[in-house]
Protein backbone atom coordinates (compact mmCIF):
# COMPACT_ATOMS: atom_id res chain seq x y z
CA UNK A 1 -2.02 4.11 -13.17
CA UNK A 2 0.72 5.01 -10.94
CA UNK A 3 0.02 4.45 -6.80
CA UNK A 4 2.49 5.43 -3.86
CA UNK A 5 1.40 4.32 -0.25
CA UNK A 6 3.15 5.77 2.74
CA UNK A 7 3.93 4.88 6.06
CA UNK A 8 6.65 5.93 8.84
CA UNK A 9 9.27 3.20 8.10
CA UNK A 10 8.02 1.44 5.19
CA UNK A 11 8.63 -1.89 6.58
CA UNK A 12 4.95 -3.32 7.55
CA UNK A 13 1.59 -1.55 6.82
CA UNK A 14 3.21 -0.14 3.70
CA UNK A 15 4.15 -2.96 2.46
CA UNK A 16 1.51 -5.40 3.11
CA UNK A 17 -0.95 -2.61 1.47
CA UNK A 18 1.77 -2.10 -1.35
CA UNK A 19 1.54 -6.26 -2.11
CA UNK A 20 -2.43 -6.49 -1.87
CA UNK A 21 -2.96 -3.32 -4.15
CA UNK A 22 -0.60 -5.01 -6.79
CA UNK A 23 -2.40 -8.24 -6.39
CA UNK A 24 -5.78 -6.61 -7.58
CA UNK A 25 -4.24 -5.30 -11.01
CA UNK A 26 -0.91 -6.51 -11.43
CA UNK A 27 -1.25 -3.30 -14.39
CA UNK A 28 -1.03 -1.12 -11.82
CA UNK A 29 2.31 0.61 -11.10
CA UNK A 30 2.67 0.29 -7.47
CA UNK A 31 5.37 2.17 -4.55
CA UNK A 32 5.33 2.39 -1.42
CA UNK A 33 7.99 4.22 1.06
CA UNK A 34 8.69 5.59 3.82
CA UNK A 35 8.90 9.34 5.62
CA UNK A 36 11.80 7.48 8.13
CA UNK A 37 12.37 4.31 6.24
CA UNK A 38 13.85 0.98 8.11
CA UNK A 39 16.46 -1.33 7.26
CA UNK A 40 14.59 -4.24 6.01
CA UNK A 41 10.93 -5.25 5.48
CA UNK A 42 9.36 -6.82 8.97
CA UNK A 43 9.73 -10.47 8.62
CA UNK A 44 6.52 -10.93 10.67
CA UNK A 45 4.48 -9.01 7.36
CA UNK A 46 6.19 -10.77 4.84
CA UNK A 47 4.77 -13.93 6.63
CA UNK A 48 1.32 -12.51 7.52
CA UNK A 49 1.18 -11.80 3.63
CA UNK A 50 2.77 -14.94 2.58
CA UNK A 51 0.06 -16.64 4.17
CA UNK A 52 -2.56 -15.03 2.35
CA UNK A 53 -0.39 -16.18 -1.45
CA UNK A 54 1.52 -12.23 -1.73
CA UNK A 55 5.13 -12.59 -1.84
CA UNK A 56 6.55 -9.40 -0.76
CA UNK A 57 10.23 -11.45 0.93
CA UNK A 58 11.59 -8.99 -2.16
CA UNK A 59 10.34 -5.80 -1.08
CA UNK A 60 12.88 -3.11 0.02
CA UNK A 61 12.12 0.30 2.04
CA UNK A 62 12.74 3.49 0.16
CA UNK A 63 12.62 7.01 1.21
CA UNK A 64 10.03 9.14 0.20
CA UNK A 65 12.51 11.31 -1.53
CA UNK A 66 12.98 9.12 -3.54
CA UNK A 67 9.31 9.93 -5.64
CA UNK A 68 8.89 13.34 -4.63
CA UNK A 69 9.22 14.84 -8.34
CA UNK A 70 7.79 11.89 -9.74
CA UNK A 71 3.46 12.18 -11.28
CA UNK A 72 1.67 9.97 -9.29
CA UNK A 73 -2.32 9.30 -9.70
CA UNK A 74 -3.19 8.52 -5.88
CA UNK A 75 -0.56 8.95 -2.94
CA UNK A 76 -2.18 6.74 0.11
CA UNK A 77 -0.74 7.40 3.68
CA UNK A 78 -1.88 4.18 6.02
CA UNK A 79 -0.22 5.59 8.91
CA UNK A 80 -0.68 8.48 11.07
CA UNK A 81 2.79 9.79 11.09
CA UNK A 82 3.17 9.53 7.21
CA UNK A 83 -0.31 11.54 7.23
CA UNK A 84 1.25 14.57 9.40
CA UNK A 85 4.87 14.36 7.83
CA UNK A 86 4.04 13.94 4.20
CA UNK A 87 6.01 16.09 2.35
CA UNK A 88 5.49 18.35 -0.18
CA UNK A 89 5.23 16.25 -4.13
CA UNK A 90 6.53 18.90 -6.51
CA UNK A 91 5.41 16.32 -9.73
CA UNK A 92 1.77 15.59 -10.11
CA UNK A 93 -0.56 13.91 -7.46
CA UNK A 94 -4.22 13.32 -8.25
CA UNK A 95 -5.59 12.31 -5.03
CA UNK A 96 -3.90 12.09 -2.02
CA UNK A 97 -6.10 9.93 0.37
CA UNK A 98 -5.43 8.69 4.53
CA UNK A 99 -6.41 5.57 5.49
CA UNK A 100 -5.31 4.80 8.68
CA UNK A 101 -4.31 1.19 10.24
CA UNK A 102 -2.48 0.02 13.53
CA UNK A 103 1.01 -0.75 13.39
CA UNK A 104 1.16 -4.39 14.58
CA UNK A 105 4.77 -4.02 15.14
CA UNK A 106 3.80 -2.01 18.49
CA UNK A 107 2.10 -5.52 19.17
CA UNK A 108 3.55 -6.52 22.76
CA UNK A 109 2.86 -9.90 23.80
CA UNK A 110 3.00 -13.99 23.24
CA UNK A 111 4.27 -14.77 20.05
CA UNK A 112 0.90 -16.22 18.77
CA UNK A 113 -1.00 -12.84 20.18
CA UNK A 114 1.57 -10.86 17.87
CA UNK A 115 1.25 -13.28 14.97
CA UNK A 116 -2.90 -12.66 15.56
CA UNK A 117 -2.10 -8.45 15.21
CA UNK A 118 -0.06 -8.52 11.92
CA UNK A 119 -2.47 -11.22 10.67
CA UNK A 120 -6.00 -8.64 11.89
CA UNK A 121 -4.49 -5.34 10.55
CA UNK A 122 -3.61 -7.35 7.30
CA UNK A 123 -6.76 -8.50 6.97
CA UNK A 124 -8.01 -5.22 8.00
CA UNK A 125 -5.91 -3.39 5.03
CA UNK A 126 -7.23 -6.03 2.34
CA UNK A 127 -10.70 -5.59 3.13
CA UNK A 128 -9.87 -1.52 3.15
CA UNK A 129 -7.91 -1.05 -0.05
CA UNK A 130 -10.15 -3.84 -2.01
CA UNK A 131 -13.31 -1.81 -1.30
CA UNK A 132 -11.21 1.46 -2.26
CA UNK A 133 -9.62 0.47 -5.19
CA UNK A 134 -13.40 -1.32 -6.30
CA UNK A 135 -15.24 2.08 -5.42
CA UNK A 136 -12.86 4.70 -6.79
CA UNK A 137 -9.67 3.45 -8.21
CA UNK A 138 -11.06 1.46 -11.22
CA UNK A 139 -14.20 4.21 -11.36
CA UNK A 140 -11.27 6.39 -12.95
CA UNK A 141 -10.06 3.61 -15.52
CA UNK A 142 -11.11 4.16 -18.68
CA UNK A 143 -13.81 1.40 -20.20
CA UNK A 144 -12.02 -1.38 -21.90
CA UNK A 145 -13.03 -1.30 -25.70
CA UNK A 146 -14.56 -4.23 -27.54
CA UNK A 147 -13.13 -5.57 -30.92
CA UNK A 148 -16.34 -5.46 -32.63
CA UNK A 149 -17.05 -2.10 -32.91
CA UNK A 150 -19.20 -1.43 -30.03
CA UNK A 151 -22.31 -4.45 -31.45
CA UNK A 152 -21.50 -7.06 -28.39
């Protein structure tokens, strides 16, 4: 099952939703980009996730255009601006699905009340995309088969 999530620059909600949706079936073929991508990944979600066990210090932004020909089983925006800019997917997309968080990068404040908004809207993404990918995603995988010819 392939999955692209979306966001403006691909550098924080992206990629913190990108790292949890791997973590609940590493089988799953998981992407995530960007409609404007940044430079680098924000440092401050690599260690909101890093605290949680996801290592995503390797994760690079990519453009959109990138996967626009590409089949893709769900495309996820998590951002507003990805929502209203998505372009058009010439390959194959089987649901295309918003689900909308706040960019903690827009946090202003003291350090710890900035560390407290990437650490909520991470939280607030795993609890999001677990219940998703529980209620719909693996509703759409096909039943595992037995080795005993269906007597177990």
């Amino acid at each position: 099952m392939r999955i692209l999530i979306l966001c403006t620059g691909n550098s924080c909600r992206s990629q913190m939703a990108h790292g949890f949706m791997q973590s609940f079936d590493p089988a799953l073929q998981v992407f995530s980009a960007g409609t404007e991508p940044a430079e680098r990944v924000n440092p401050q979600a690599v260690e909101a996730m890093a605290e949680v066990g996801i290592d995503i210090s390797g994760h690079t932004p990519h453009a959109v255009s990138e996967y626009l020909g590409e089949a893709w089983d769900y495309v996820i925006t998590v951002c507003g601006g990805a929502n209203e800019h998505c372009p058009l997917f010439t390959g194959k997309v089987g649901t295309r699905v918003h689900i909308g968080f706040d960019d903690p990068s827009h946090a202003t404040g003291t350090p710890e009340f900035v560390a407290g908004e990437f650490r909520r809207v991470r939280d607030e993404i795993r609890q999001t995309l677990l219940a998703y990918y529980t209620n719909f995603i693996t509703e759409k995988k096909p039943m595992p088969q037995c080795s005993c010819g269906g007597n177990c």
